[in-house]
PDB file of N, CA and C in Angstrom:
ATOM      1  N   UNK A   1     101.941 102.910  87.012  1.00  0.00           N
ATOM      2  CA  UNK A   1     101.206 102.655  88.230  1.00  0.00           C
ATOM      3  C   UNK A   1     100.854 101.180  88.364  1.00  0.00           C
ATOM      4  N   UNK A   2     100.376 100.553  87.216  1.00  0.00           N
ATOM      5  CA  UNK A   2     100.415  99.116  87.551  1.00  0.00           C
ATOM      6  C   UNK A   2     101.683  97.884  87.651  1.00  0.00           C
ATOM      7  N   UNK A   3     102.632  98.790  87.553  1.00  0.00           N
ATOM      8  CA  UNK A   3     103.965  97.706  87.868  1.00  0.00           C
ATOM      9  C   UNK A   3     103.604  98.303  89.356  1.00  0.00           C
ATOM     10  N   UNK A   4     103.474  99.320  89.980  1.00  0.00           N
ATOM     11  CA  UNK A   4     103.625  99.855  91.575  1.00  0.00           C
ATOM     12  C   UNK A   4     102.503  98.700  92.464  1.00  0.00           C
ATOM     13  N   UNK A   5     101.478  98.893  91.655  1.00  0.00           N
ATOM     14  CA  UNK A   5     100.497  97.895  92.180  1.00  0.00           C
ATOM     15  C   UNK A   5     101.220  96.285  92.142  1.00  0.00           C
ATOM     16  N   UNK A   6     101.071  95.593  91.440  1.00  0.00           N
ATOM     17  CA  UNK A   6     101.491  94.394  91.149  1.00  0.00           C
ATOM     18  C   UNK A   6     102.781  94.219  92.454  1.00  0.00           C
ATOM     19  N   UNK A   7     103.605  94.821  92.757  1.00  0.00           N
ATOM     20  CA  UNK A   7     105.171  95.269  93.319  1.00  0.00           C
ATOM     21  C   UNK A   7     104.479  94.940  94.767  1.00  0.00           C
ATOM     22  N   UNK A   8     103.583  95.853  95.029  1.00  0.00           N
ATOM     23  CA  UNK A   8     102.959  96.395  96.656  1.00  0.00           C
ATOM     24  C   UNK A   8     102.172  94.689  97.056  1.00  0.00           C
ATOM     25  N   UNK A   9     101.385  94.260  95.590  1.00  0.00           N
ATOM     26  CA  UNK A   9     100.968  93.088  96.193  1.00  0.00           C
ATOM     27  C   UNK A   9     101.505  91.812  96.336  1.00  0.00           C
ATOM     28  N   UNK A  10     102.901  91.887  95.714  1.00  0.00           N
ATOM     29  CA  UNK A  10     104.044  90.827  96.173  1.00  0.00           C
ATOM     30  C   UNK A  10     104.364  91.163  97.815  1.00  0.00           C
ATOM     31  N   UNK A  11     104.365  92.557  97.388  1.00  0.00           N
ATOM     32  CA  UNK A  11     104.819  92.757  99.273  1.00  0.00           C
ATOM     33  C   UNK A  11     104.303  92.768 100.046  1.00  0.00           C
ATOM     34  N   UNK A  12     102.926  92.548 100.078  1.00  0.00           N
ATOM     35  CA  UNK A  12     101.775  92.607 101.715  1.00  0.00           C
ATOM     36  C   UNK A  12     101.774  91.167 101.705  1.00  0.00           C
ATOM     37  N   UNK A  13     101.830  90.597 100.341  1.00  0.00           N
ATOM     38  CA  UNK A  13     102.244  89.113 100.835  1.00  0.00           C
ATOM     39  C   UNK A  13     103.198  88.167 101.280  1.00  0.00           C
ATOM     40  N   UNK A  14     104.500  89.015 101.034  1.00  0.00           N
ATOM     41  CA  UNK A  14     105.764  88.797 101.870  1.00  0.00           C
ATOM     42  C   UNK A  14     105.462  89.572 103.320  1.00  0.00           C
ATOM     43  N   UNK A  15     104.620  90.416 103.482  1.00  0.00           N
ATOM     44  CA  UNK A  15     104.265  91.040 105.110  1.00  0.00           C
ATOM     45  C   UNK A  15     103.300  89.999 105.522  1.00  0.00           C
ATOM     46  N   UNK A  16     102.961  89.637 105.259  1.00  0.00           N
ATOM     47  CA  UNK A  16     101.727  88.353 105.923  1.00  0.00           C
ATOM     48  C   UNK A  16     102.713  87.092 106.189  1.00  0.00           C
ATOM     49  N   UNK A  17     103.413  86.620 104.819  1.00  0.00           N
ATOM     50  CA  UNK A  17     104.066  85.725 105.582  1.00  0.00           C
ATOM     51  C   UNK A  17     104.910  85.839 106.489  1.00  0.00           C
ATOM     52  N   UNK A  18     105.068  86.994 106.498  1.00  0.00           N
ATOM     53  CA  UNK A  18     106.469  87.233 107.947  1.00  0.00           C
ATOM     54  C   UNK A  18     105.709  87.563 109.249  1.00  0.00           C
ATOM     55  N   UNK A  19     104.594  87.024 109.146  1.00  0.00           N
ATOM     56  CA  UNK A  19     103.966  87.414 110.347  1.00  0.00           C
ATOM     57  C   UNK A  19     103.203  86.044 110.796  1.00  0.00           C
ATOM     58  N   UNK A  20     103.397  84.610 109.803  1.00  0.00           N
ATOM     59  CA  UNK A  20     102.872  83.600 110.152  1.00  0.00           C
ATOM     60  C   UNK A  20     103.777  82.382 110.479  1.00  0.00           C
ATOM     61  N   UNK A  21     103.658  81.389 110.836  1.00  0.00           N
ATOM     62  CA  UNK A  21     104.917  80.455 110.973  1.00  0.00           C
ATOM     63  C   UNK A  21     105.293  80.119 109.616  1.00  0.00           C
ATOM     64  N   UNK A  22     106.630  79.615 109.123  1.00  0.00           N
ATOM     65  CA  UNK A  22     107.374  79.648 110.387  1.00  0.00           C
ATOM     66  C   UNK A  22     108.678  80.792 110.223  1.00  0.00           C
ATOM     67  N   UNK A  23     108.279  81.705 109.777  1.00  0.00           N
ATOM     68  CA  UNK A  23     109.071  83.162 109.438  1.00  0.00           C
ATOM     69  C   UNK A  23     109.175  84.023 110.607  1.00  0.00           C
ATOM     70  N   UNK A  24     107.943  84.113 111.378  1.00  0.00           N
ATOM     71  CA  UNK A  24     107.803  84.484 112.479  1.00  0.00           C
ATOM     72  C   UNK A  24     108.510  83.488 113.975  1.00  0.00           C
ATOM     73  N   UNK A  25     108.253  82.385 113.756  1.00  0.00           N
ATOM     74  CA  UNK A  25     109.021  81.756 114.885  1.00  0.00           C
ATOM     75  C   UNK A  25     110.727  82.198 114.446  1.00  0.00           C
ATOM     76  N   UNK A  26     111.078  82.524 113.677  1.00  0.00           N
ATOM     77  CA  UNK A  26     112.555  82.255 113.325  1.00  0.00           C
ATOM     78  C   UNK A  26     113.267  83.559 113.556  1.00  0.00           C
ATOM     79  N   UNK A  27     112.372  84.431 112.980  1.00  0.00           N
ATOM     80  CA  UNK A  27     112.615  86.430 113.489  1.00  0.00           C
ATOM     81  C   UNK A  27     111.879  87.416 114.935  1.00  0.00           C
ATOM     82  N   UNK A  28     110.875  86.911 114.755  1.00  0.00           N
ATOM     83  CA  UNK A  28     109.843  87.596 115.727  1.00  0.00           C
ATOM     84  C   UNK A  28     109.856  86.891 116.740  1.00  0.00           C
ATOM     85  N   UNK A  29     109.838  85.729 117.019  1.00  0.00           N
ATOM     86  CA  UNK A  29     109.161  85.342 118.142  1.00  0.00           C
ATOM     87  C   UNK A  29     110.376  85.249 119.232  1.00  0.00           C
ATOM     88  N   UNK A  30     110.743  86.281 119.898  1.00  0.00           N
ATOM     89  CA  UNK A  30     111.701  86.290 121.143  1.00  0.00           C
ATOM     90  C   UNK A  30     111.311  87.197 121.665  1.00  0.00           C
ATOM     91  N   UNK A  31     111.495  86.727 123.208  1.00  0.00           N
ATOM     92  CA  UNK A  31     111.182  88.291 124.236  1.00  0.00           C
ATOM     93  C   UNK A  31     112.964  89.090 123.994  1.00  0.00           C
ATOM     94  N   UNK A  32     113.882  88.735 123.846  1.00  0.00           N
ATOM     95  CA  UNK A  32     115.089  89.628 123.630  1.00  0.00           C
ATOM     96  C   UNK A  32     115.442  89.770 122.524  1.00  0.00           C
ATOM     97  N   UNK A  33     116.111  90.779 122.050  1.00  0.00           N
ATOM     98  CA  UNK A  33     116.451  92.134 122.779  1.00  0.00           C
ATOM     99  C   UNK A  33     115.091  92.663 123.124  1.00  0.00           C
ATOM    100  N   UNK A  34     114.941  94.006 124.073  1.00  0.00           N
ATOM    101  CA  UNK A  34     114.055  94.783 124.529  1.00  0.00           C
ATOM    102  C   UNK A  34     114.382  95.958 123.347  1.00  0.00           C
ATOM    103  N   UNK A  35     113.765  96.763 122.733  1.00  0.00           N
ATOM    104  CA  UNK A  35     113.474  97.982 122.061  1.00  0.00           C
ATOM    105  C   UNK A  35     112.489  99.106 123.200  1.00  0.00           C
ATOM    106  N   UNK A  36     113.244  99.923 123.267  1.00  0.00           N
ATOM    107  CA  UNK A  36     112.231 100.718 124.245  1.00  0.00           C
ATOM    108  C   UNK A  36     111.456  99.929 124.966  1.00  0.00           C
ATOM    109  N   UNK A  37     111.969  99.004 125.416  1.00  0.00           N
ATOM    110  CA  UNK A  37     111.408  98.553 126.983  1.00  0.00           C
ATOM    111  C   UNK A  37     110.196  97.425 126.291  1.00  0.00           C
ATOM    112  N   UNK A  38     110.188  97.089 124.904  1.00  0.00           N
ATOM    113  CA  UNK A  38     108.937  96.160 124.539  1.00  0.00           C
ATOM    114  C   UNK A  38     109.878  95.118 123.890  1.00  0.00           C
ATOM    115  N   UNK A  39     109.294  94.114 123.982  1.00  0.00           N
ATOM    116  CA  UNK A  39     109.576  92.617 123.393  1.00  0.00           C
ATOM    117  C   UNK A  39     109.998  93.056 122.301  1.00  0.00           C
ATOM    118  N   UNK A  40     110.921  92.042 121.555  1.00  0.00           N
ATOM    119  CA  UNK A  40     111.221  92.156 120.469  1.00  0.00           C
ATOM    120  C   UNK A  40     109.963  91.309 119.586  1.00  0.00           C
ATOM    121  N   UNK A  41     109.301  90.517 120.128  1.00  0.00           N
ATOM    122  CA  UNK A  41     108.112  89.690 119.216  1.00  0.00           C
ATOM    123  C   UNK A  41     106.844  90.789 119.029  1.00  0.00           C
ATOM    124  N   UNK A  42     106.672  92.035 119.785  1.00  0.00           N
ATOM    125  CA  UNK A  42     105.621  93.056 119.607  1.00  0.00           C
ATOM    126  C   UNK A  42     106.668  94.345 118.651  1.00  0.00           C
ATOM    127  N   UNK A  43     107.346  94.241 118.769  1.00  0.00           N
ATOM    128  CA  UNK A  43     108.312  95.057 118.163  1.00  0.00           C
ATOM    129  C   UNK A  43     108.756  94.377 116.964  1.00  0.00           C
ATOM    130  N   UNK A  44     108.916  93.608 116.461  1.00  0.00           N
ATOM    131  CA  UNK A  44     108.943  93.038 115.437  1.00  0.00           C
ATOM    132  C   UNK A  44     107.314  93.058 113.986  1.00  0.00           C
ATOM    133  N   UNK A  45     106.332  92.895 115.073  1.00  0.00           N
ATOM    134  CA  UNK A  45     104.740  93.144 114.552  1.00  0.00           C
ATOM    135  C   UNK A  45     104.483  94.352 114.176  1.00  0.00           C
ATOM    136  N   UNK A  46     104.859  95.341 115.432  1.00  0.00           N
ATOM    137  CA  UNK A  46     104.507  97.145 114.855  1.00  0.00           C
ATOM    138  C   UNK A  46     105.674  97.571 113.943  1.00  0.00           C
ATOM    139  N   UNK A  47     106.918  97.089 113.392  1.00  0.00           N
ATOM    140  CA  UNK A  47     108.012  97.200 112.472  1.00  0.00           C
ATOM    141  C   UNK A  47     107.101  96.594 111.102  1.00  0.00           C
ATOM    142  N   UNK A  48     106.670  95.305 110.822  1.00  0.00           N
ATOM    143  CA  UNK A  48     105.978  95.102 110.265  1.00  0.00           C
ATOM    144  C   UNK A  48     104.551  96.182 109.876  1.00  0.00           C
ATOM    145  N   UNK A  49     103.792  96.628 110.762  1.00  0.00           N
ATOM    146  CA  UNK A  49     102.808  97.450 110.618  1.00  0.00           C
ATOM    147  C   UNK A  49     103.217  99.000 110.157  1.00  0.00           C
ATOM    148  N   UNK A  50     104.044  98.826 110.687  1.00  0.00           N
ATOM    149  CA  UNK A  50     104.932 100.562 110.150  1.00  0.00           C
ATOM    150  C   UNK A  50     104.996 100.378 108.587  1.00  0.00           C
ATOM    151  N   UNK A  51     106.259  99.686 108.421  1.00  0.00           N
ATOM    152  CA  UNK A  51     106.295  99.298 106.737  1.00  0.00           C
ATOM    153  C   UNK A  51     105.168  99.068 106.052  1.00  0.00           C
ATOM    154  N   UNK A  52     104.061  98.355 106.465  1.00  0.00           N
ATOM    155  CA  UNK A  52     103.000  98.302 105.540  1.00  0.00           C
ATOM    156  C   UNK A  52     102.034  99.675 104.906  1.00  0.00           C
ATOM    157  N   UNK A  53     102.295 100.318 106.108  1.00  0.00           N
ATOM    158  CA  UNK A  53     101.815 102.205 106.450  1.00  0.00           C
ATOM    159  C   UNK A  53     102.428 102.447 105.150  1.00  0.00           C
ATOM    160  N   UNK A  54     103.877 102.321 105.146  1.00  0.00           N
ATOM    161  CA  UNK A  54     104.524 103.413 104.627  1.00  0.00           C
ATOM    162  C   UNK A  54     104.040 102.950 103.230  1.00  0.00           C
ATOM    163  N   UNK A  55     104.066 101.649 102.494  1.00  0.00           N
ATOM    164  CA  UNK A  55     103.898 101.280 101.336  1.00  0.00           C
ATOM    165  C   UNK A  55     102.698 101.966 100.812  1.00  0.00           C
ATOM    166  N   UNK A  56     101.341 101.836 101.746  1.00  0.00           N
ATOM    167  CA  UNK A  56     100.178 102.087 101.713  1.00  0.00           C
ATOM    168  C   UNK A  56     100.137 103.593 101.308  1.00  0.00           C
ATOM    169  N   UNK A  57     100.672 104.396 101.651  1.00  0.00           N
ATOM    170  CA  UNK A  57     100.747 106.008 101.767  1.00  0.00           C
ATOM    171  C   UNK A  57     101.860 106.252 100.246  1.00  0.00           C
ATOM    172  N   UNK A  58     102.549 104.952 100.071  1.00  0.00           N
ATOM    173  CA  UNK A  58     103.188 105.892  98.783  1.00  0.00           C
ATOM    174  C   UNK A  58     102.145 105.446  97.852  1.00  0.00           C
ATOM    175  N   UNK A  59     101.270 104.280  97.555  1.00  0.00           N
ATOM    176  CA  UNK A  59     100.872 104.287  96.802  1.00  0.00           C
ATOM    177  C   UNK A  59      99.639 104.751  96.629  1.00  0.00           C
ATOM    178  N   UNK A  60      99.150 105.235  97.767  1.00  0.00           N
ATOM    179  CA  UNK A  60      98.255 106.677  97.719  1.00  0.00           C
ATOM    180  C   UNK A  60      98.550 108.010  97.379  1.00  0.00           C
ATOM    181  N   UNK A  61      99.797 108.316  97.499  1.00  0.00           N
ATOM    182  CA  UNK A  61     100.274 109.049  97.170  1.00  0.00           C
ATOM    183  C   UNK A  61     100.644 109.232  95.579  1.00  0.00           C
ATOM    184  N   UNK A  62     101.522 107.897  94.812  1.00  0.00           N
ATOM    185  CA  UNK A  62     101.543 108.015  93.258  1.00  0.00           C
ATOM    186  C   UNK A  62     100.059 108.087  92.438  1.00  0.00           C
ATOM    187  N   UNK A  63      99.024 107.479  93.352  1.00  0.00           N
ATOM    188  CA  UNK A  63      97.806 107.416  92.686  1.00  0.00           C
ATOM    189  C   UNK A  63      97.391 108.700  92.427  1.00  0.00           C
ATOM    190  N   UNK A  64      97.709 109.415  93.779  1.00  0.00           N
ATOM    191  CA  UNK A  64      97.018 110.884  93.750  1.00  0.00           C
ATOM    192  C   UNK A  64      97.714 111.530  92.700  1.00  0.00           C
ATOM    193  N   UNK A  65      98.839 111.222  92.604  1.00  0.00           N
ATOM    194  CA  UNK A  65      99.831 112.377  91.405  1.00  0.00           C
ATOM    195  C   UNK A  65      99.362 112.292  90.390  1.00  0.00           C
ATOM    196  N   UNK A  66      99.085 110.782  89.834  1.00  0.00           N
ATOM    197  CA  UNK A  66      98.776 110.061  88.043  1.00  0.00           C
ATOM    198  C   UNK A  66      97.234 111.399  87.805  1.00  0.00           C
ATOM    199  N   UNK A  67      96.778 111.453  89.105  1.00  0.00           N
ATOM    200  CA  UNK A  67      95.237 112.768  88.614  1.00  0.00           C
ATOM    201  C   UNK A  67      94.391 111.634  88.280  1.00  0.00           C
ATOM    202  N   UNK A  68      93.095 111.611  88.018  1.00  0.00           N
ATOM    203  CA  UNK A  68      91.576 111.230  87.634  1.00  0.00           C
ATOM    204  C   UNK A  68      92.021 110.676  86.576  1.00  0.00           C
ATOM    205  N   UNK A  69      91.811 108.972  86.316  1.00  0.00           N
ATOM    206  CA  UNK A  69      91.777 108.207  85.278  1.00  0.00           C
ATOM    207  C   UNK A  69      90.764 108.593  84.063  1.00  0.00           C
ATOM    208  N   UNK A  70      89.872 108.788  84.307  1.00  0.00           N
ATOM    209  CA  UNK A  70      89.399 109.379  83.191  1.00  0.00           C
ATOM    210  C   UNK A  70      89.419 110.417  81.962  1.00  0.00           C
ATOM    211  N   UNK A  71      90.572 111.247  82.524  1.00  0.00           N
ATOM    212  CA  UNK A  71      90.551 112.229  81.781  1.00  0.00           C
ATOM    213  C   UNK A  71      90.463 113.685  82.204  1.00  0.00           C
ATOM    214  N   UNK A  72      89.112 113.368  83.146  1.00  0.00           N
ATOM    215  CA  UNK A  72      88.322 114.437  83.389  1.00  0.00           C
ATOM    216  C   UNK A  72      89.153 115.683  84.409  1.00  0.00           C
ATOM    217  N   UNK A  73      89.100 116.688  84.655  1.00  0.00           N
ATOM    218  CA  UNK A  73      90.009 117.057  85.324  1.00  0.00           C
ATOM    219  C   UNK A  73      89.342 117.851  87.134  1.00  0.00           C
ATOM    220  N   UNK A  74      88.234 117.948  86.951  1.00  0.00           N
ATOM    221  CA  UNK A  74      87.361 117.585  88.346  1.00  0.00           C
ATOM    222  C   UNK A  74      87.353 117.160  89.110  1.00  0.00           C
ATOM    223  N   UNK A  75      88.114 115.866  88.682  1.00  0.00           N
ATOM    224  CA  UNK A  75      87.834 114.445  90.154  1.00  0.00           C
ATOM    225  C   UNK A  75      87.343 114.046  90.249  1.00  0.00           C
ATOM    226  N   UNK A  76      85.839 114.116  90.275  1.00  0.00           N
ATOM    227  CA  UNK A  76      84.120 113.652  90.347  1.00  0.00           C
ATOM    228  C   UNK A  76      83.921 112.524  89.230  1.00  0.00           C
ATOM    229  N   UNK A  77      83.759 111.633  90.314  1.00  0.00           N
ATOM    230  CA  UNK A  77      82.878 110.173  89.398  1.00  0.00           C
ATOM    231  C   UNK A  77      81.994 111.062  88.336  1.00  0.00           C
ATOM    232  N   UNK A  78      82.071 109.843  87.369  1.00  0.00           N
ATOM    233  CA  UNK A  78      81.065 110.358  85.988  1.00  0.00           C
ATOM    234  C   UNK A  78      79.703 109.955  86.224  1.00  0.00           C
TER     235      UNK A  78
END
């Protein structure tokens, strides 16, 4: 679980920079192509926000599997 962690926080920081200059002027920032009728520069942001979802949810998800760090098999803070 802590290589997953370490992994996720290389990657919200490769998602931040792709959302600041000048990564974003070079990918995102065009009104063309249209995607379902929206900019490709807002469509490029919620593509970004999607992926971050998904990362977010697996590693809520492996956390939930590993069970209660402690040991304990309850769940409940000690």
């Amino acid at each position: 679980m802590a290589r997953a962690t370490r992994l996720s926080v290389l990657y919200f920081i490769g998602a931040t920079l792709a959302l600041i200059w000048p990564i974003y002027g070079w990918f995102g920032n065009h009104i063309e192509p249209r995607v379902f009728g929206l900019p490709w520069s807002l469509t490029y942001v919620l593509l970004v926000i999607a992926a971050n979802t998904a990362v977010l949810t697996a590693l809520y998800i492996g956390r939930w599997a590993d069970g209660p760090e402690d040991g304990d098999d309850d769940g409940e803070a000690p």
